[in-house]
PDB file of N, CA and C in Angstrom:
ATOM      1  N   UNK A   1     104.361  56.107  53.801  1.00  0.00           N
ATOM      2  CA  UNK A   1     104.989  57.317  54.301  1.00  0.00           C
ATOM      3  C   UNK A   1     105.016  58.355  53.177  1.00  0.00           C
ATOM      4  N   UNK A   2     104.852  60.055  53.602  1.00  0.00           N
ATOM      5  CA  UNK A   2     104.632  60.627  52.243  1.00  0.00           C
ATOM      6  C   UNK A   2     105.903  61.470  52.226  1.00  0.00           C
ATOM      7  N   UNK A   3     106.388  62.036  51.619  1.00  0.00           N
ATOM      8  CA  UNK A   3     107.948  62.567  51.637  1.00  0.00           C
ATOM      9  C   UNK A   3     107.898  63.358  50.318  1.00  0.00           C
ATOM     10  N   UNK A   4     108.276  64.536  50.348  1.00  0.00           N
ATOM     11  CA  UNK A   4     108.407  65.543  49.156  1.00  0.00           C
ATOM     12  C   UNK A   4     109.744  65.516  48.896  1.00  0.00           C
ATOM     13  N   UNK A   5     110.194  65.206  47.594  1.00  0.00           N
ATOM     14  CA  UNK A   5     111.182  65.594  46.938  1.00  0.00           C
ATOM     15  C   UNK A   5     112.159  66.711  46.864  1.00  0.00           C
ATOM     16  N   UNK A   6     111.164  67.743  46.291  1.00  0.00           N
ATOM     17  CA  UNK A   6     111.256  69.401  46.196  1.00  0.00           C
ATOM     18  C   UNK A   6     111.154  70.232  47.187  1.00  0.00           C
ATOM     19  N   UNK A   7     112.071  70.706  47.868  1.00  0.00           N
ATOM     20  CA  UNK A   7     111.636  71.594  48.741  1.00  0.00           C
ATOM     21  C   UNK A   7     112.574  72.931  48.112  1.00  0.00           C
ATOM     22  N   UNK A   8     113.449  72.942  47.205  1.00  0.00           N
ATOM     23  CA  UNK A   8     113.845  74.331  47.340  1.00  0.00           C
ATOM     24  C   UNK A   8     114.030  74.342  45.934  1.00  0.00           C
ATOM     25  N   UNK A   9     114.486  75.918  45.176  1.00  0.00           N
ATOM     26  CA  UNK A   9     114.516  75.693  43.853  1.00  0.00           C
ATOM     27  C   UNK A   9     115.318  74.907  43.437  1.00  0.00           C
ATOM     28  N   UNK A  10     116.107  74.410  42.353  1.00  0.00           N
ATOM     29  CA  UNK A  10     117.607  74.056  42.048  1.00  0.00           C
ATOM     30  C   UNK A  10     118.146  75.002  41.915  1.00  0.00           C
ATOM     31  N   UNK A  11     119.486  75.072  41.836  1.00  0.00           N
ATOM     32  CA  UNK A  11     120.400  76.721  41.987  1.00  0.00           C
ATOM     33  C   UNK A  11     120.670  76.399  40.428  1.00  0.00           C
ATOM     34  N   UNK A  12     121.008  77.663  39.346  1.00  0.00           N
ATOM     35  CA  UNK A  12     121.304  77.761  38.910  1.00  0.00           C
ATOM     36  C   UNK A  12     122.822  76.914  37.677  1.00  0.00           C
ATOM     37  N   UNK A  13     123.725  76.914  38.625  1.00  0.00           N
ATOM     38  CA  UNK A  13     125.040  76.138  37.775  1.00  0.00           C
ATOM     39  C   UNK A  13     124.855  74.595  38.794  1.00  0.00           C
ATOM     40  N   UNK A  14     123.744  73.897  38.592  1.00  0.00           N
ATOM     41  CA  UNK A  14     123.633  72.761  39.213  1.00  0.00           C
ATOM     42  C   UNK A  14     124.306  71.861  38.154  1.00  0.00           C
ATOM     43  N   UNK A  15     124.902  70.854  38.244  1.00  0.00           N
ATOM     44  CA  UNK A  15     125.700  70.397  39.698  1.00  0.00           C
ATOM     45  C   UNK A  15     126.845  71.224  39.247  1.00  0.00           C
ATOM     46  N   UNK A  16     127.173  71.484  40.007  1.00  0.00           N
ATOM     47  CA  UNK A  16     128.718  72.590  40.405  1.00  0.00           C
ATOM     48  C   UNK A  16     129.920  71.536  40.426  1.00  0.00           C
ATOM     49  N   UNK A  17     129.946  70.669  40.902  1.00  0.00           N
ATOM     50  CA  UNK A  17     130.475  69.824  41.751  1.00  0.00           C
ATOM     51  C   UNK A  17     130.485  68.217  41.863  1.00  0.00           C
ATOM     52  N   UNK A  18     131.236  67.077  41.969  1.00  0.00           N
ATOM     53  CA  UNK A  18     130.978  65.583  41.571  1.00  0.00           C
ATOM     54  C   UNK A  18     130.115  65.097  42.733  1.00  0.00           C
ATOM     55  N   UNK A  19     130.009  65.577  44.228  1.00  0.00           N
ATOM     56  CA  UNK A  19     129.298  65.635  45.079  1.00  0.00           C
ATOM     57  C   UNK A  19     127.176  65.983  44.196  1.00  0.00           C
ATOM     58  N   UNK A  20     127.406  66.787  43.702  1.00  0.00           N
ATOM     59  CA  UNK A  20     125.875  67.089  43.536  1.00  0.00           C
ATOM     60  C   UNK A  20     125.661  65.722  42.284  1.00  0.00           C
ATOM     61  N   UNK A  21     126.820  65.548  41.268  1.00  0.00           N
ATOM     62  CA  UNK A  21     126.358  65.285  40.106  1.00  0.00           C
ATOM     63  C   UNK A  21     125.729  63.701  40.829  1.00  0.00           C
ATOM     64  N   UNK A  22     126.334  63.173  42.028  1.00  0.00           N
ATOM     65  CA  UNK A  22     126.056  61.880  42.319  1.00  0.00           C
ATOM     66  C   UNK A  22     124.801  61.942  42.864  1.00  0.00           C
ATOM     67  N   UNK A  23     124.126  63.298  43.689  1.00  0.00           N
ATOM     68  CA  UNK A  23     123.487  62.918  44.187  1.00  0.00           C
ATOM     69  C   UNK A  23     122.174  63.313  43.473  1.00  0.00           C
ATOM     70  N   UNK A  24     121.946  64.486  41.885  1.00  0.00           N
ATOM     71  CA  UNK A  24     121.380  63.563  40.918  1.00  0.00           C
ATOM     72  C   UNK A  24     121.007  62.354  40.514  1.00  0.00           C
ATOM     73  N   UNK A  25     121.941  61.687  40.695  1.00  0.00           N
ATOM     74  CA  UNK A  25     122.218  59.832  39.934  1.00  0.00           C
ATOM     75  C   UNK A  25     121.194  59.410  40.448  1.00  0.00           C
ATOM     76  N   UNK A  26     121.697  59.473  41.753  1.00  0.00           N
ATOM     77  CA  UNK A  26     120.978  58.920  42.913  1.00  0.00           C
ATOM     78  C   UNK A  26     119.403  59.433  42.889  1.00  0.00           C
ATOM     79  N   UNK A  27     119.249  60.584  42.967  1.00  0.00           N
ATOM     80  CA  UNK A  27     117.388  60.241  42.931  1.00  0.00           C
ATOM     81  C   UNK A  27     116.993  59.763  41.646  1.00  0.00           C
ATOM     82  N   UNK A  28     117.782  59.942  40.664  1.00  0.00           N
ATOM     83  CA  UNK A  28     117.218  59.370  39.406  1.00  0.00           C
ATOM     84  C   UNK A  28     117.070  58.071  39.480  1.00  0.00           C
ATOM     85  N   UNK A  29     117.963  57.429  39.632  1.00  0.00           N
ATOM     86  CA  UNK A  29     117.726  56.147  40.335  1.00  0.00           C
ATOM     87  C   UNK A  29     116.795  55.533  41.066  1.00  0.00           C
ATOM     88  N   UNK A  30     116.473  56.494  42.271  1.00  0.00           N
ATOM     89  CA  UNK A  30     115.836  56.597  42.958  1.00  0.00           C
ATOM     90  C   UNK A  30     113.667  56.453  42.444  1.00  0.00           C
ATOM     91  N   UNK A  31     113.993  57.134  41.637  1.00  0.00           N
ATOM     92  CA  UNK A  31     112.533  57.509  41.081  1.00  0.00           C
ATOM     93  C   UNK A  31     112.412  55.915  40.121  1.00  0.00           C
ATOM     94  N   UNK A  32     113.338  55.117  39.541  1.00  0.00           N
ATOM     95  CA  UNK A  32     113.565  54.364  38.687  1.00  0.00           C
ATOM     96  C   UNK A  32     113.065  53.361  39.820  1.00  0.00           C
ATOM     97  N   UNK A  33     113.657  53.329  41.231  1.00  0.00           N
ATOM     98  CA  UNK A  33     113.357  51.980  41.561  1.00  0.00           C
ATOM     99  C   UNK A  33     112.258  51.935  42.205  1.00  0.00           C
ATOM    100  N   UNK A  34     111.297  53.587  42.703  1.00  0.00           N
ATOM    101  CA  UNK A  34     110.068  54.075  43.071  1.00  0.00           C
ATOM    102  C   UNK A  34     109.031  52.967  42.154  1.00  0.00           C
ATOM    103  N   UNK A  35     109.088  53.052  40.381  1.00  0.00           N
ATOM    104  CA  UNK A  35     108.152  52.780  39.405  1.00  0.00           C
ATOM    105  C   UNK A  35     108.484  51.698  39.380  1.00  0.00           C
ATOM    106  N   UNK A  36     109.721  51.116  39.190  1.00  0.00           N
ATOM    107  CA  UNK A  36     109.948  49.322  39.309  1.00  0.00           C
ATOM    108  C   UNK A  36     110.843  49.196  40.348  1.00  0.00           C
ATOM    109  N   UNK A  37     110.110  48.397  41.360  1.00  0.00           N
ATOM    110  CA  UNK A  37     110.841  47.977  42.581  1.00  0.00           C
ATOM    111  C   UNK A  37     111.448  47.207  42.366  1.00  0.00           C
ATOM    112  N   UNK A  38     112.156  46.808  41.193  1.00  0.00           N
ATOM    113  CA  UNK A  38     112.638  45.150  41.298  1.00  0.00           C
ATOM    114  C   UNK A  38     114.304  44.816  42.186  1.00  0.00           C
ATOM    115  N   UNK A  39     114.746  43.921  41.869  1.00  0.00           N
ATOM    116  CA  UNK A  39     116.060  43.233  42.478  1.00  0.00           C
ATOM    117  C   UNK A  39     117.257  44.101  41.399  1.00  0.00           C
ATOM    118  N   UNK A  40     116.533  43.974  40.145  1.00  0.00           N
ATOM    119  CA  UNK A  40     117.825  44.835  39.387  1.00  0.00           C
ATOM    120  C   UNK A  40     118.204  46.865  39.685  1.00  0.00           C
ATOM    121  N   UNK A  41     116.714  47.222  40.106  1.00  0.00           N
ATOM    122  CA  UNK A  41     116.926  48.350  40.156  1.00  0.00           C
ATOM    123  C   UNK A  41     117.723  48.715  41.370  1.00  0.00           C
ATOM    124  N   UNK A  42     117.185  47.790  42.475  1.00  0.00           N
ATOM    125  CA  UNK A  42     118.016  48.190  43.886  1.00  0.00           C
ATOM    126  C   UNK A  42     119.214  47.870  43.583  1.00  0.00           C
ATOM    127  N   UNK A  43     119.825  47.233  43.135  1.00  0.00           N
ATOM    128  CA  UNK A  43     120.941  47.035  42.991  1.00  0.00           C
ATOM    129  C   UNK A  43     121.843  47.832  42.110  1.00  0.00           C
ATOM    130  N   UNK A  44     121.266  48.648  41.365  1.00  0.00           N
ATOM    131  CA  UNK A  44     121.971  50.055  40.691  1.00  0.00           C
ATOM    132  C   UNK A  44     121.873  50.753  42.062  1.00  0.00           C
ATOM    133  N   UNK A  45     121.101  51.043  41.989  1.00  0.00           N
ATOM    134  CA  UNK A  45     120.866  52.161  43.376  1.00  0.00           C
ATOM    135  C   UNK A  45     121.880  51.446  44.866  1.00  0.00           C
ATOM    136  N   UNK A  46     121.921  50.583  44.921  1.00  0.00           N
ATOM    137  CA  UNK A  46     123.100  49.957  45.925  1.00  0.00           C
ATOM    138  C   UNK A  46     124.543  49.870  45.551  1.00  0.00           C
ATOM    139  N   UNK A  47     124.623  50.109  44.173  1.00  0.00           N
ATOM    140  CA  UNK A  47     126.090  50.179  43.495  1.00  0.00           C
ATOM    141  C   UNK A  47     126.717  51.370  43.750  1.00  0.00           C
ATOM    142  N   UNK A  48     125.643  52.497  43.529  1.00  0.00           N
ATOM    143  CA  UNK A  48     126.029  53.967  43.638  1.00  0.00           C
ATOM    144  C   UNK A  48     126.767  54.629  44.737  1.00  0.00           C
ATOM    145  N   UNK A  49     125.624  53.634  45.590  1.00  0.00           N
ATOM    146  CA  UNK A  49     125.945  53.890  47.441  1.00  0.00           C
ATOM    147  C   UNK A  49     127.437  53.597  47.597  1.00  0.00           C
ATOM    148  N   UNK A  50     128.048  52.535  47.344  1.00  0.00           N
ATOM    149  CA  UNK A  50     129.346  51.626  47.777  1.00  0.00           C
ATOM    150  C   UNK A  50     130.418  52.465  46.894  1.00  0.00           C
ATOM    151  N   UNK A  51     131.272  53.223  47.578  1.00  0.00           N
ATOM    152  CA  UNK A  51     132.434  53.866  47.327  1.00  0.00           C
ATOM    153  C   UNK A  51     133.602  52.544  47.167  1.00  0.00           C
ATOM    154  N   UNK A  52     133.921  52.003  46.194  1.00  0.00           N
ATOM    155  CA  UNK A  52     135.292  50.939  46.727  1.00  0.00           C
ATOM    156  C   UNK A  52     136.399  52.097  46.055  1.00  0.00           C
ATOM    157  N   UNK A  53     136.301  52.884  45.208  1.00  0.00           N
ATOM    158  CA  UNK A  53     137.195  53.639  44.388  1.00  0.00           C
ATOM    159  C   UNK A  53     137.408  54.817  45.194  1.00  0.00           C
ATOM    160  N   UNK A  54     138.574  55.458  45.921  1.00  0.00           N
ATOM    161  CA  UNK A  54     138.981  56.378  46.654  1.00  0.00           C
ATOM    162  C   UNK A  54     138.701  57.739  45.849  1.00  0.00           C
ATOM    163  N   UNK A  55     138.777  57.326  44.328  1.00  0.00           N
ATOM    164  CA  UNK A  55     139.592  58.447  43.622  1.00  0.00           C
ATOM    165  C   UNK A  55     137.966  59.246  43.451  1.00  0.00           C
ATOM    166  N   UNK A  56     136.636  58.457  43.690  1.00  0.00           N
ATOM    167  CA  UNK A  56     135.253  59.268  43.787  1.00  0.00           C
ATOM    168  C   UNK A  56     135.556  60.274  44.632  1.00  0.00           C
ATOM    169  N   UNK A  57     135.942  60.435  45.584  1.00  0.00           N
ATOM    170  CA  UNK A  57     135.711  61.857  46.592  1.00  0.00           C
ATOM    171  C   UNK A  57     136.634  62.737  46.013  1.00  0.00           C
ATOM    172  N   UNK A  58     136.447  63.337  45.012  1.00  0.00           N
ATOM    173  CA  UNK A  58     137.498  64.600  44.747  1.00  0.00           C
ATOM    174  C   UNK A  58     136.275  65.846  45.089  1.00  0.00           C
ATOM    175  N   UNK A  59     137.219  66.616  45.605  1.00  0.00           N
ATOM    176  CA  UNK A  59     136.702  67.818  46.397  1.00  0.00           C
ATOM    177  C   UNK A  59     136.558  69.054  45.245  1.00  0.00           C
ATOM    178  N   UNK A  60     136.939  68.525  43.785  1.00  0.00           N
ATOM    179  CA  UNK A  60     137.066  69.660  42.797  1.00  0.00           C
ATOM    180  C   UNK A  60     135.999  70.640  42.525  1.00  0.00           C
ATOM    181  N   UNK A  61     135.914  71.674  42.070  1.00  0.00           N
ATOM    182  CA  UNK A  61     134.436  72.398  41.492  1.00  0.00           C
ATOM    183  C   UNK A  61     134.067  73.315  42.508  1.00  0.00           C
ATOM    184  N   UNK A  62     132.859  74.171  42.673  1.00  0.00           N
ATOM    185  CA  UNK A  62     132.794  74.561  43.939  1.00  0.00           C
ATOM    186  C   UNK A  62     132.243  74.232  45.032  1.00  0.00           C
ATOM    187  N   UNK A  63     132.903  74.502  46.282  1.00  0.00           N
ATOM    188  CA  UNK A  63     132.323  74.064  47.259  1.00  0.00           C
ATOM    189  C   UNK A  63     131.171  75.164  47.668  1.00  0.00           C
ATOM    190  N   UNK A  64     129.875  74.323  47.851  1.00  0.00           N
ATOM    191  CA  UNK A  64     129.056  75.098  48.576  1.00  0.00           C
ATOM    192  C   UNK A  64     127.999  73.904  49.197  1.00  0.00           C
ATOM    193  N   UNK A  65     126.665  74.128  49.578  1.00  0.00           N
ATOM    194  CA  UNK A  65     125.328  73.437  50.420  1.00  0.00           C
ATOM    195  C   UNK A  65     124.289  74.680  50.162  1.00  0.00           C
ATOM    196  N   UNK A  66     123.774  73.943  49.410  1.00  0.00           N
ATOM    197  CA  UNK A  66     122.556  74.959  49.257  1.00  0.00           C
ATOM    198  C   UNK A  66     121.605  74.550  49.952  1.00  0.00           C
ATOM    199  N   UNK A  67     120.160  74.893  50.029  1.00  0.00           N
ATOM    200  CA  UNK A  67     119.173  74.569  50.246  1.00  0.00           C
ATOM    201  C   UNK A  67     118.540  73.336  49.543  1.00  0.00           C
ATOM    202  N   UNK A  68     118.396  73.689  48.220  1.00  0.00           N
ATOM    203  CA  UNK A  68     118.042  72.757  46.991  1.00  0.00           C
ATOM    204  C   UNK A  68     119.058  71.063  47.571  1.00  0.00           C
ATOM    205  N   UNK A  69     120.260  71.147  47.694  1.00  0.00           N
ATOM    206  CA  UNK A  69     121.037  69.651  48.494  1.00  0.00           C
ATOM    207  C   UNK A  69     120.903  69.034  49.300  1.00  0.00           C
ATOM    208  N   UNK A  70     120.380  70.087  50.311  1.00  0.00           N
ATOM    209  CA  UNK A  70     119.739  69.791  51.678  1.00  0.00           C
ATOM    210  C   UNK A  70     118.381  68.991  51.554  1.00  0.00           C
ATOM    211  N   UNK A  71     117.484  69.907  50.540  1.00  0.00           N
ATOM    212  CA  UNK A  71     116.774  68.758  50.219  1.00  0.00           C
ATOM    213  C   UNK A  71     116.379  67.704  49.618  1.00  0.00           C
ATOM    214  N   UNK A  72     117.639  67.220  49.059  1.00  0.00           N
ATOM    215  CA  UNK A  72     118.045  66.169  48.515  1.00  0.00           C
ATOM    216  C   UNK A  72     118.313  65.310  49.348  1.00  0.00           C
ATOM    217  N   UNK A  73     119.064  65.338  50.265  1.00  0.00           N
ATOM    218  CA  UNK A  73     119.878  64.274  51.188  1.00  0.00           C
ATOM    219  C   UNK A  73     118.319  64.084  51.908  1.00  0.00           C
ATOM    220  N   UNK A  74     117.661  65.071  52.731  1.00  0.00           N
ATOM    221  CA  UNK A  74     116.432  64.406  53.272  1.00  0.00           C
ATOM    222  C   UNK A  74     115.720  63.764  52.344  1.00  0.00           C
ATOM    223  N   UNK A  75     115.313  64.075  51.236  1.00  0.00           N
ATOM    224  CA  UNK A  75     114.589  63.418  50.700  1.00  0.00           C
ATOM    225  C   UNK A  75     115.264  61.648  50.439  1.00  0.00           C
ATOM    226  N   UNK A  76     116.523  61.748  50.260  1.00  0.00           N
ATOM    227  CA  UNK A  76     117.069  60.546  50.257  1.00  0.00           C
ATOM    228  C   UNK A  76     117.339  59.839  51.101  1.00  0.00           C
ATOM    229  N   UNK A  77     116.960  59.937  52.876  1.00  0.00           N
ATOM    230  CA  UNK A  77     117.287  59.410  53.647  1.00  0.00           C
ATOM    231  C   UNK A  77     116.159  59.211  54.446  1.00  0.00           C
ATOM    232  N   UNK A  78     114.953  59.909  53.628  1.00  0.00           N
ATOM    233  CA  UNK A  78     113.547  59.004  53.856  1.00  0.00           C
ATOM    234  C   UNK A  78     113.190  58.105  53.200  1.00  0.00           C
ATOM    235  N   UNK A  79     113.886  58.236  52.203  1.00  0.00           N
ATOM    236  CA  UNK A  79     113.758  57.100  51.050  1.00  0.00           C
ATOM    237  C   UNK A  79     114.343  55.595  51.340  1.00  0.00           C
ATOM    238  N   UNK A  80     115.392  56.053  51.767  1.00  0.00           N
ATOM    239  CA  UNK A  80     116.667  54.940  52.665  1.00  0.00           C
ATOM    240  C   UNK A  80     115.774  54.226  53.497  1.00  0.00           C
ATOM    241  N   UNK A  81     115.264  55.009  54.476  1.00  0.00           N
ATOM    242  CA  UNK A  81     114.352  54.777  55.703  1.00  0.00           C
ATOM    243  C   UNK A  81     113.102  53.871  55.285  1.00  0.00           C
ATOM    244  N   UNK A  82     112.171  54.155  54.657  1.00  0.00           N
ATOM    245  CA  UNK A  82     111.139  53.477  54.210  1.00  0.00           C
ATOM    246  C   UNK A  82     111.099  52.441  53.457  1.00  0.00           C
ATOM    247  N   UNK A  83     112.238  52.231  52.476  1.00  0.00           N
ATOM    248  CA  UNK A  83     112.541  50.877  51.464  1.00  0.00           C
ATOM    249  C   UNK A  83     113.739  50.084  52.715  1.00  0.00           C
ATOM    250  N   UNK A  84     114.455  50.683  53.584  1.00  0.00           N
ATOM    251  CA  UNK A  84     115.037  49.848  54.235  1.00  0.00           C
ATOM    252  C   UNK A  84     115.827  49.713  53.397  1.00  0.00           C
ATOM    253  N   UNK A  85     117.108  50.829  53.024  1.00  0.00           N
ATOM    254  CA  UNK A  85     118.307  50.682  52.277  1.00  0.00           C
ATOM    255  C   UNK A  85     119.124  51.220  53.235  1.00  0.00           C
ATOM    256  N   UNK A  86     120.193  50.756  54.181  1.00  0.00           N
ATOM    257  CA  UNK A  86     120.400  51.224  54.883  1.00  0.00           C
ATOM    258  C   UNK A  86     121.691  51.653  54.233  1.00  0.00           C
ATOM    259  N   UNK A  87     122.486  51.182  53.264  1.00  0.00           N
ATOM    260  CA  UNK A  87     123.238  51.474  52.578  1.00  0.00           C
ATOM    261  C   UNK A  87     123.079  53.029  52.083  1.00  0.00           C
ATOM    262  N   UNK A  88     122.310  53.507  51.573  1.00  0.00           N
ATOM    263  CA  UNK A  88     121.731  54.470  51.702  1.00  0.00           C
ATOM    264  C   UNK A  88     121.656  55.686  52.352  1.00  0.00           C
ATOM    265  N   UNK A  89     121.008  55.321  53.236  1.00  0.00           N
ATOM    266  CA  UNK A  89     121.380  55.768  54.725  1.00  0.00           C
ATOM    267  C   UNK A  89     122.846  56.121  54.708  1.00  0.00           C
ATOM    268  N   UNK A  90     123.667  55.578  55.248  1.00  0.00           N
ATOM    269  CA  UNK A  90     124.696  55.982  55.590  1.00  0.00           C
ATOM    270  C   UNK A  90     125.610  56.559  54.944  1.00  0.00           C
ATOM    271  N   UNK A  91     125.455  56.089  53.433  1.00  0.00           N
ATOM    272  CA  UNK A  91     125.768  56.954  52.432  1.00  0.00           C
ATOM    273  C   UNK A  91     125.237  58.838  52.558  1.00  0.00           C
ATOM    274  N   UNK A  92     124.259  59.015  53.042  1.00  0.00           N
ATOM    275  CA  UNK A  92     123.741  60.619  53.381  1.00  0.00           C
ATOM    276  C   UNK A  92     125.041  60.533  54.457  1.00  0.00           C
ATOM    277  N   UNK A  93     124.825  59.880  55.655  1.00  0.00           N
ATOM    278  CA  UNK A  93     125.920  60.127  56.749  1.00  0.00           C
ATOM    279  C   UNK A  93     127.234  60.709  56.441  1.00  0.00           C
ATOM    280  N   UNK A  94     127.447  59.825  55.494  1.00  0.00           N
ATOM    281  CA  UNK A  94     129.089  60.051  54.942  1.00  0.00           C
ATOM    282  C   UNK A  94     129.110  61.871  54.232  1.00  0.00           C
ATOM    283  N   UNK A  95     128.115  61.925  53.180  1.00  0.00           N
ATOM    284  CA  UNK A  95     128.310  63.676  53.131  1.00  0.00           C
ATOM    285  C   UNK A  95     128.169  64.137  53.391  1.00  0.00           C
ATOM    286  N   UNK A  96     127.254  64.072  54.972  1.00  0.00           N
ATOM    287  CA  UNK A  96     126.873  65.093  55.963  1.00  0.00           C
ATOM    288  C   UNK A  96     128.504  65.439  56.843  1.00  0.00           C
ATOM    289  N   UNK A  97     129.010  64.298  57.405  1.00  0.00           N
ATOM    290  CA  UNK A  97     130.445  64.077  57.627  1.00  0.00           C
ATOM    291  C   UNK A  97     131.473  64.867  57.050  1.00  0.00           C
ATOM    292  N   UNK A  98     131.312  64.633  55.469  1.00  0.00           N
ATOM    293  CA  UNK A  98     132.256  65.407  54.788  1.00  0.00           C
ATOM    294  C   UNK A  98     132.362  67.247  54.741  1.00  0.00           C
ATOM    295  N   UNK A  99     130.659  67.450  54.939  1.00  0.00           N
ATOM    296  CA  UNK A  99     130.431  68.816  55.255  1.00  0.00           C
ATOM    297  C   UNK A  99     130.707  69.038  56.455  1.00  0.00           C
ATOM    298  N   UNK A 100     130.511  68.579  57.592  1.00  0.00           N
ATOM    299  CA  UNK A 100     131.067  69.149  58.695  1.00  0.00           C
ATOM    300  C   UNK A 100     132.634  69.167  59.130  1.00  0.00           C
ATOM    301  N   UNK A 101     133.223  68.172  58.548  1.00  0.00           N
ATOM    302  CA  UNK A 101     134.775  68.272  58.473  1.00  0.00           C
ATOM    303  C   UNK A 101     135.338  69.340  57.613  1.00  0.00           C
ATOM    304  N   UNK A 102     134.870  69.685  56.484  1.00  0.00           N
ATOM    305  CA  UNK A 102     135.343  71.327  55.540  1.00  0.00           C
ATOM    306  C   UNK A 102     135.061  72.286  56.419  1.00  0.00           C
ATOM    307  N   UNK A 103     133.674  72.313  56.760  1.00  0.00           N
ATOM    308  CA  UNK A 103     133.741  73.788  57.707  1.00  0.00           C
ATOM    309  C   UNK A 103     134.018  73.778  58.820  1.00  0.00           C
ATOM    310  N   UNK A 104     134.670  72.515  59.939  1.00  0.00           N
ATOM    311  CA  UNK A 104     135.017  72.767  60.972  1.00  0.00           C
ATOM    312  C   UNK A 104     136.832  72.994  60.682  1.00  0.00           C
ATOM    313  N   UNK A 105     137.261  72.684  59.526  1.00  0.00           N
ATOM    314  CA  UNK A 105     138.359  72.930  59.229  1.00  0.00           C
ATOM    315  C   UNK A 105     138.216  74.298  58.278  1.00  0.00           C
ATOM    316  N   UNK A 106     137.462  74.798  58.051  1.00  0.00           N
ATOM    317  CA  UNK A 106     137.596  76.226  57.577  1.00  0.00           C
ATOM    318  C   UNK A 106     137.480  77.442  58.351  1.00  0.00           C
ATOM    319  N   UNK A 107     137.198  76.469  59.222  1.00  0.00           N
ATOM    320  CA  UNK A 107     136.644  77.316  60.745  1.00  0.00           C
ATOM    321  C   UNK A 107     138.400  77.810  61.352  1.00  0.00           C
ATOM    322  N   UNK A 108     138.626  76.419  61.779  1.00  0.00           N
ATOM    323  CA  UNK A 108     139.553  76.220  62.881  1.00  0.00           C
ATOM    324  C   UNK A 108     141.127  77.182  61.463  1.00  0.00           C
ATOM    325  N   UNK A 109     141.115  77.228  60.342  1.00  0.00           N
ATOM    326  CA  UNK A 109     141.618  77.764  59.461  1.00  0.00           C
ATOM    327  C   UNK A 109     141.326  79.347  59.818  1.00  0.00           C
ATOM    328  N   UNK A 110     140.431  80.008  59.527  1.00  0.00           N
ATOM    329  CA  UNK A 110     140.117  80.832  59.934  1.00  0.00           C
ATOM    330  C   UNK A 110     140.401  81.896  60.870  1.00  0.00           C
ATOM    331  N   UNK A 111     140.069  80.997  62.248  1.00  0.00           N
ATOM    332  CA  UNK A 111     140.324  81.476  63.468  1.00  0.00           C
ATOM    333  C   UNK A 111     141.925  81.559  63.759  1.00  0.00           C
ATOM    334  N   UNK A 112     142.442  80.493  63.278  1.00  0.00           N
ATOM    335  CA  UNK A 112     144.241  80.687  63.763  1.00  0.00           C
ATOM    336  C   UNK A 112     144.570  81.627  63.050  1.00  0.00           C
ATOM    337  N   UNK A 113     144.532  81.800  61.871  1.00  0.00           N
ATOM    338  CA  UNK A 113     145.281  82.530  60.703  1.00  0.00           C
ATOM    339  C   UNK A 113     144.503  84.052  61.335  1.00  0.00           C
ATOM    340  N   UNK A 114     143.805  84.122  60.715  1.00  0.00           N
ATOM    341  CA  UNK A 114     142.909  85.507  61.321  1.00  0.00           C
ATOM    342  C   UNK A 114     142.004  86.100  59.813  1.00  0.00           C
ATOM    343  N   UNK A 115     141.996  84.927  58.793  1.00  0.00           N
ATOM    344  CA  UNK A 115     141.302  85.114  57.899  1.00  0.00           C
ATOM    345  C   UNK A 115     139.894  85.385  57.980  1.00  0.00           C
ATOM    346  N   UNK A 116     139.296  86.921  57.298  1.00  0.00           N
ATOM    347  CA  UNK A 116     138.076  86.833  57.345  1.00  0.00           C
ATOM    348  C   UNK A 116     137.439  86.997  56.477  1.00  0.00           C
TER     349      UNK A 116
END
C-alpha cells in the first residue's frame, strides 16, 4: 500500500501543544519500526498508543488543527491499517473525538452566550 507522509507544510511554532508533541513521537517511531519491523520496535510504538496515565491529556498550549496534523493522523491511520496496529487506530479515533468534543462545545458555548 503506498501512503504519503507529507501532505502539508509544518506550521511554524510546531508542536504548540502535548497533543502534536505525541504525535511527532509517534511517526518517529513510526519510521523506526518502517526500517526495523521487529517485536521491540512495535512495542515502543504500542506503548505510546496506551494512555494508562490520565494526567497525558492536558489540554495546555494552543489549541488549534492544522492541515500539517491532519496529515499526520491520516498518515498514521494508514499506517495502523496496513501493519494491523489496531491500537493505533483507535488511538487516531480518540483525537479525532477529542477535536470534535472542543468544538462542539465551543460551539454550543458560543451560541448560548452570544460570543462571537
Amino acid at each position: 500500500m503506498y501512503y504519503e507522509k507529507e501532505t502539508a507544510d509544518k506550521p511554524e511554532k510546531w508542536p504548540a501543544n502535548a497533543r502534536e508533541q505525541i504525535l511527532d513521537t509517534l511517526c518517529e517511531c513510526v519510521e523506526k519500526f518502517e526500517k526495523n519491523p521487529s517485536y521491540k520496535t512495535r512495542e515502543v510504538l504500542l506503548s505510546l498508543t496506551c494512555e494508562h496515565d490520565l494526567n497525558l491529556n492536558e489540554n495546555f498550549g494552543l489549541v488549534r488543527v492544522t492541515e500539517y496534523e491532519v496529515g499526520i493522523l491520516n498518515f498514521l491511520y494508514l499506517v495502523g491499517n496496513t501493519y494491523q496496529i489496531s491500537s493505533l487506530k483507535t488511538y487516531i479515533y480518540n483525537i479525532i473525538a477529542e477535536f470534535l468534543k472542543f468544538f462542539v462545545y465551543r460551539c454550543h458555548l458560543q451560541g448560548g452566550i452570544g460570543i462571537r
